[in-house]
Protein backbone atom coordinates (compact mmCIF):
# COMPACT_ATOMS: atom_id res chain seq x y z
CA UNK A 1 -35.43 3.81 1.41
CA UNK A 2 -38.23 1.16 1.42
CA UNK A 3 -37.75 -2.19 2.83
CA UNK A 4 -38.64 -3.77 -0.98
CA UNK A 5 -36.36 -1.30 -2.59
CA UNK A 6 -33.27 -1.90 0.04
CA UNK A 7 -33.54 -5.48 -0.68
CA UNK A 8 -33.00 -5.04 -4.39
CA UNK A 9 -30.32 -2.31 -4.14
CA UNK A 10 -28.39 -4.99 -1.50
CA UNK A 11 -29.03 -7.46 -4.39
CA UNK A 12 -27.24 -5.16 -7.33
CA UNK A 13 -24.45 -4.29 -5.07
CA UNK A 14 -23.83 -7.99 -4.17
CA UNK A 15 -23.91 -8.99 -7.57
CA UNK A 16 -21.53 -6.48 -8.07
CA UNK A 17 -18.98 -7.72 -5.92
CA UNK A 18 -18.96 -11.09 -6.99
CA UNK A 19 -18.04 -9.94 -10.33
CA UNK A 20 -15.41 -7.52 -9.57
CA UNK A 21 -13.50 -10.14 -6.85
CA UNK A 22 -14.96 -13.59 -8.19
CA UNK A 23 -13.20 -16.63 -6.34
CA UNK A 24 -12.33 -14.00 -3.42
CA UNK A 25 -15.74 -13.53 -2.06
CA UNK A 26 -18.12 -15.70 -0.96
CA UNK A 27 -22.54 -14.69 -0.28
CA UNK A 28 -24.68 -16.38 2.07
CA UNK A 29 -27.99 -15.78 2.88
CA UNK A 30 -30.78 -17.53 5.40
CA UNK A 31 -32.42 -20.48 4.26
CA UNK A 32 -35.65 -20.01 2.84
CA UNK A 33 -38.56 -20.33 4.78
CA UNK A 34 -36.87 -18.91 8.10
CA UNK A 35 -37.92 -15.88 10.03
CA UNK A 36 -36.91 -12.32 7.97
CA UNK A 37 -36.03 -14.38 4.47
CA UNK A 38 -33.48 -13.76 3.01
CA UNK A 39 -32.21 -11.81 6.16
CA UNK A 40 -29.31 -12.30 7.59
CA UNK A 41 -27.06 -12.01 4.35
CA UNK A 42 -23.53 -11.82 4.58
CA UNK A 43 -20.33 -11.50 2.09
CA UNK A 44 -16.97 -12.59 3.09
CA UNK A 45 -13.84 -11.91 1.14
CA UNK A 46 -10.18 -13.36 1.26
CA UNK A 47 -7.87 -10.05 1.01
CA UNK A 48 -4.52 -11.19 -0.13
CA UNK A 49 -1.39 -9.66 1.04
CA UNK A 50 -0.08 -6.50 -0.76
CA UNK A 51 2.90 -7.23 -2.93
CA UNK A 52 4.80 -3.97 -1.82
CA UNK A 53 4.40 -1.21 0.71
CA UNK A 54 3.90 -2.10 4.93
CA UNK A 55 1.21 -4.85 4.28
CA UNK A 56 3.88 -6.95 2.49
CA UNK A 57 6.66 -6.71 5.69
CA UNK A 58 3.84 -8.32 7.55
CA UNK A 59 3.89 -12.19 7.93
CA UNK A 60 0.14 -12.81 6.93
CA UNK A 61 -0.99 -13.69 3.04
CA UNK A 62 -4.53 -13.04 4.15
CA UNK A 63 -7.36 -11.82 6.32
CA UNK A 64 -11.10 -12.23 5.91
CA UNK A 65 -13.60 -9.75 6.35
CA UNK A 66 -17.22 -10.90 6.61
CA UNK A 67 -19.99 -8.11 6.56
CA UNK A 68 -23.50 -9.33 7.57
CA UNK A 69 -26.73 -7.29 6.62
CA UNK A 70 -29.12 -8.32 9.90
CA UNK A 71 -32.08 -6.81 8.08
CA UNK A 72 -33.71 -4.80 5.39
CA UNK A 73 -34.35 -1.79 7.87
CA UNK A 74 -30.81 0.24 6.18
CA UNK A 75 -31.73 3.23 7.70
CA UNK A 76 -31.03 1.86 11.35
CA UNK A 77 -27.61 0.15 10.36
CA UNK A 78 -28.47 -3.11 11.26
CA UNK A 79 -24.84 -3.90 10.36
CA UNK A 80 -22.07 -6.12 11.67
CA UNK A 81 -18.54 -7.37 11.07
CA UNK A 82 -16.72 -9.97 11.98
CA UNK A 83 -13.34 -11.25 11.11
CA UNK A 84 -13.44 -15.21 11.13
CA UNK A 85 -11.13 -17.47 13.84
CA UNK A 86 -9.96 -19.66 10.82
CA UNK A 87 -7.61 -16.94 10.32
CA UNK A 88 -5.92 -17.62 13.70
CA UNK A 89 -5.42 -13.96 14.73
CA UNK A 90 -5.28 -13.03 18.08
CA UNK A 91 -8.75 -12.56 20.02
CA UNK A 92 -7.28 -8.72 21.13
CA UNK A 93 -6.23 -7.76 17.04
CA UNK A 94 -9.79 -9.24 16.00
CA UNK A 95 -12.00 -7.71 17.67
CA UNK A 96 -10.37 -3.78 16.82
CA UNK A 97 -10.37 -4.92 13.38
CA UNK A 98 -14.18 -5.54 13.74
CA UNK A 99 -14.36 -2.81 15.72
CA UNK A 100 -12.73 -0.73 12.85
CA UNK A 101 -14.48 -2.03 10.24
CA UNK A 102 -17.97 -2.21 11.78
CA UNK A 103 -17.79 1.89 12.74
CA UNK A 104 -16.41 2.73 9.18
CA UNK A 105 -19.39 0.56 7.70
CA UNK A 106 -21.98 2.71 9.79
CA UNK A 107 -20.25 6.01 9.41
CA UNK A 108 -20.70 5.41 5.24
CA UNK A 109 -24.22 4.21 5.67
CA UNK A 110 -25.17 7.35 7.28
CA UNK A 111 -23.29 9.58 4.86
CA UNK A 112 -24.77 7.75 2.23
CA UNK A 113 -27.99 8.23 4.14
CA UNK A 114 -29.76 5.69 3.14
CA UNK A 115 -28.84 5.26 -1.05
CA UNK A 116 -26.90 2.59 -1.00
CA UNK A 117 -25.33 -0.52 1.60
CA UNK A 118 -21.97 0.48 0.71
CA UNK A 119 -20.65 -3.04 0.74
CA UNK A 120 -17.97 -2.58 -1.81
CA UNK A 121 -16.62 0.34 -0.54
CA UNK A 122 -15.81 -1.18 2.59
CA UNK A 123 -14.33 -4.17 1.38
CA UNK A 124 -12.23 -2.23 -1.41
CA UNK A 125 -11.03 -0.03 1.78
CA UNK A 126 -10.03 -2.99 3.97
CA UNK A 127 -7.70 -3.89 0.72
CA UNK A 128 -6.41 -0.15 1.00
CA UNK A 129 -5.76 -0.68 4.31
CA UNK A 130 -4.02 -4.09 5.11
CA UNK A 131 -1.10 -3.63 7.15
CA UNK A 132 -3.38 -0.67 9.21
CA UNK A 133 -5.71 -3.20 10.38
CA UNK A 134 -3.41 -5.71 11.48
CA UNK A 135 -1.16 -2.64 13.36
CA UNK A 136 -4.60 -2.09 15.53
CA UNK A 137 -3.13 -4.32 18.14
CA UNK A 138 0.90 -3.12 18.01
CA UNK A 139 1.60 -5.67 21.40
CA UNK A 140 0.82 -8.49 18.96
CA UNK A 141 3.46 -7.62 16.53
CA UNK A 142 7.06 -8.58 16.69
CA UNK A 143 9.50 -7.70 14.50
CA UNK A 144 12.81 -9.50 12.75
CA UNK A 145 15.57 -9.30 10.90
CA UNK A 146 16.45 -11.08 7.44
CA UNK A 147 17.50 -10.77 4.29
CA UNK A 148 15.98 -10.61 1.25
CA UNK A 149 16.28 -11.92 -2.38
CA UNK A 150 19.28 -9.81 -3.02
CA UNK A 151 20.66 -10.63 0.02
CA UNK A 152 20.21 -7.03 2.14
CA UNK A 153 19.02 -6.85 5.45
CA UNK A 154 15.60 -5.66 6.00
CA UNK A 155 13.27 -5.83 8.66
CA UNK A 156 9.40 -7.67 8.71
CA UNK A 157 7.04 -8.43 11.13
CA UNK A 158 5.32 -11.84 12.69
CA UNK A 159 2.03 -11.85 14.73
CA UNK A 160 2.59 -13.64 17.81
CA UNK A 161 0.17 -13.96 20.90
CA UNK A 162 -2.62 -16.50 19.00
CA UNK A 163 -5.37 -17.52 20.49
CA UNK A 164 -8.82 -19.57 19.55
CA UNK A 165 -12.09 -18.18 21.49
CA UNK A 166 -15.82 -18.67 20.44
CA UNK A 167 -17.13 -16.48 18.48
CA UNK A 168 -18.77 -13.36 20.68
CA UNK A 169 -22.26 -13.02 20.48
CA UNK A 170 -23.59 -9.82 18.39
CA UNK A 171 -24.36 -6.65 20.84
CA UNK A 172 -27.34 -4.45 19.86
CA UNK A 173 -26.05 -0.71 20.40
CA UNK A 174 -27.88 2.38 21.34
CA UNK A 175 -27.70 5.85 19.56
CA UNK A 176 -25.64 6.75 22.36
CA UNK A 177 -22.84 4.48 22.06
CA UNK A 178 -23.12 4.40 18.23
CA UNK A 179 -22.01 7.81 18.51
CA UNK A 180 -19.18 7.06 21.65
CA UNK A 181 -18.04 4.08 19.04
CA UNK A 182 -17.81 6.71 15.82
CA UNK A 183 -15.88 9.08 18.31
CA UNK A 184 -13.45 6.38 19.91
CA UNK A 185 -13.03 5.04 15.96
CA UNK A 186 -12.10 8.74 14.86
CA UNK A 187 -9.26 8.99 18.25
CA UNK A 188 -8.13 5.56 16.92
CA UNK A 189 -7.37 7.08 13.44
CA UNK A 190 -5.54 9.69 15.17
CA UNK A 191 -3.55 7.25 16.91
CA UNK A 192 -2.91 4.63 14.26
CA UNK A 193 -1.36 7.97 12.58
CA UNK A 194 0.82 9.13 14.39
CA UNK A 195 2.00 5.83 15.60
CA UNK A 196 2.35 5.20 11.59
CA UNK A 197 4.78 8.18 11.85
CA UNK A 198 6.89 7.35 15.03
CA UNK A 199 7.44 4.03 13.47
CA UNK A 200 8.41 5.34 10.18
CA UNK A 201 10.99 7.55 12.19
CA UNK A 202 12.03 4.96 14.26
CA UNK A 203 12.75 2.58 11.14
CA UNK A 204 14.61 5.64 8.81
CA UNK A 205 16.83 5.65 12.09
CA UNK A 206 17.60 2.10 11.94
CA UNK A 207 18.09 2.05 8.16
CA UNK A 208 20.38 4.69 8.72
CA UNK A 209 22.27 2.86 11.25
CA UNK A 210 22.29 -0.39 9.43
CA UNK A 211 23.69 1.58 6.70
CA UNK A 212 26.65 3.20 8.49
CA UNK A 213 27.61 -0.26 9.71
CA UNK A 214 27.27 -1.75 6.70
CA UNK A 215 29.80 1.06 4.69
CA UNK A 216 32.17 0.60 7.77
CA UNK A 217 32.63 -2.98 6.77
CA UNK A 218 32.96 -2.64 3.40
CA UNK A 219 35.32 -0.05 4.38
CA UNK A 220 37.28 -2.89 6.69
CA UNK A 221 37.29 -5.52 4.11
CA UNK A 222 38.92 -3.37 1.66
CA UNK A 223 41.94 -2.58 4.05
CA UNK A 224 42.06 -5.92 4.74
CA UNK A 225 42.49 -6.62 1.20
CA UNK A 226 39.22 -8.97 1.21
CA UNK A 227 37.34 -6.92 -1.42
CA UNK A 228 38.63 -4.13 -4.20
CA UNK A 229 38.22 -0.65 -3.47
CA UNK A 230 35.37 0.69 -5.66
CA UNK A 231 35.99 3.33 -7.98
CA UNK A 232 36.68 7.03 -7.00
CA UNK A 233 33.99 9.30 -8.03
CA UNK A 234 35.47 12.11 -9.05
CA UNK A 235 34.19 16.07 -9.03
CA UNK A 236 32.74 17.99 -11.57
CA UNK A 237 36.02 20.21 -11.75
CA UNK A 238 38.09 16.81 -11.74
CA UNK A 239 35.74 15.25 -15.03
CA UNK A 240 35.87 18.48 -17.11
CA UNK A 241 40.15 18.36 -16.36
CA UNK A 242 40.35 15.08 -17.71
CA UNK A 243 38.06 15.92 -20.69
CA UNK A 244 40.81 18.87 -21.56
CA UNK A 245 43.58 17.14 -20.94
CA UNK A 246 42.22 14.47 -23.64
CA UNK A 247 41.19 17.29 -26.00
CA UNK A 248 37.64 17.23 -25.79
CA UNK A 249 35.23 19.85 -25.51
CA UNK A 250 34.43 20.79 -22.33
CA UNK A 251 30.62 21.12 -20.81
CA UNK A 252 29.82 24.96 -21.41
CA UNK A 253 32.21 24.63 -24.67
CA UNK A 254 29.56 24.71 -28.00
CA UNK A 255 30.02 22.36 -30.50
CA UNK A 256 32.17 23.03 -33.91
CA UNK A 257 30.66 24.26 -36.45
CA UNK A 258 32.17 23.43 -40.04
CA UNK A 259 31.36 25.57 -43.07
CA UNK A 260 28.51 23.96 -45.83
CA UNK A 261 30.96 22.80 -48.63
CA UNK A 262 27.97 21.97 -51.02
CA UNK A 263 27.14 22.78 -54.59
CA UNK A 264 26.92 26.80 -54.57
CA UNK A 265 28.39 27.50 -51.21
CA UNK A 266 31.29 29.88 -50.56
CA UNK A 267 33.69 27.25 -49.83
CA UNK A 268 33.12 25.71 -53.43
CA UNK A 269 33.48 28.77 -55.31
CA UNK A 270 36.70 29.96 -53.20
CA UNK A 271 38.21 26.47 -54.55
CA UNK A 272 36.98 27.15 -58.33
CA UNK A 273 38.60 30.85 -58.09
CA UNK A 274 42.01 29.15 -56.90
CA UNK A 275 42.26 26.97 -59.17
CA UNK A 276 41.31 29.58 -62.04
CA UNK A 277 44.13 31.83 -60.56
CA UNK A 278 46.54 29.10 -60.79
CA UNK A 279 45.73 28.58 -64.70
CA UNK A 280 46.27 31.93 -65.50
């Protein structure tokens, strides 16, 4: 793709953007008159917290994400992200997330190969995957216990370890580690997985745990007389008893069935002959 015709296609996607997350993203471009006009344009956006699933155990409302276009040149990638101090992450979980973010911005560019900057995309998968970025650095994350609104335990997670630095200065790569960076990104995926899964195993366990002890209190409270005993639930053979005892139907029993006692039916004209009978 043309210089001319990247330019305008990085124009439609930002506009783009700014109408689908308004007040969430802010564009910046070079001031006019500089060297490479309008070059470098950027577009950061505010991702809120998730209001279920991992990202909202996780002690943050927010992260930025700022992507910066370095030039109009789209088939060399000249691509970089960086996630802003303001947010007061530490230096070790900001730079993977750049890290991240950066390779999975080049690996779409050169799918896309060329057609398009792939801006939204990005951003719309750094939304998707919240509480995975900030898990990039597990040694930062420490976790609690609490309760929640209904008053259960439940467990969530701070980010500790937070540091200020400068901001490091952008690194030009070569093919070479282009492709080492795509390879260590795709061995962090695979890691970030199955770390995923020994944590969800590790927290079913403690669930599980938290709900044994939990039952064997309510259990002590009852004999203790603190609380009533809830309710027996009783079998299927138990229910279906009860029901016969009381005279209903049971479950496989079919309904009753009464005879049609209309105008014309055989019960009406049994009741006519009767009485006929009985007059004779």
């Amino acid at each position: 793709m043309a210089s001319s015709e990247a330019l305008m296609a990085l124009q439609v996607e930002l506009k783009g953007v700014k109408e689908r997350w308004g007040k969430e993203v802010k564009l910046k471009k070079a001031e006019k008159g500089s060297t490479n006009f309008p070059f470098p344009v950027s577009v950061e956006r505010v991702i809120c917290q998730p209001e279920s699933g991992k990202g909202s155990m996780i002690d943050t409302d927010t992260i930025k994400v700022r992507l910066t276009v370095e030039s109009g040149a789209i088939d060399d990638t000249p691509v970089r992200v960086t996630v802003p101090m303001e947010d007061q992450l530490p230096e070790a979980l900001r730079l993977k997330m750049q890290d991240y973010v950066t390779a999975e911005w080049k690996l779409r560019l050169r799918e896309k190969a060329g057609a398009s900057w792939c801006i939204e995309g990005v951003l719309e998968h750094c939304e998707e995957k919240y509480a995975e970025l900030l898990w990039l650095e597990p040694s930062v994350i420490e976790s609690y216990l609490c309760s929640d609104a209904a008053g259960a335990s439940c467990r969530r997670f701070a980010i500790g370890n937070v540091v200020v630095v400068t901001e490091p200065a952008a690194k030009e790569l070569t093919p070479e580690e282009q492709a080492a960076e795509e390879e260590a990104l795709r061995i962090r995926k695979e890691e970030m997985a199955r770390e995923r899964e020994e944590r969800e195993e590790r927290e079913a366990r403690e669930a599980e745990l938290e709900k044994l002890r939990l039952g064997e209190e309510r259990r002590r409270q009852v004999e203790l007389g603190l609380i009533a005993a809830p309710p027996k639930q009783l079998s299927r053979k138990e229910k279906e008893a009860m029901e016969a005892a009381k005279g209903g139907r049971l479950r496989k029993t079919g309904a009753r069935h009464s005879k049609y006692a209309g105008p014309g039916s055989a019960v009406e004209k049994g009741t006519v002959k009767g009485k006929k009978d009985k007059n004779k």
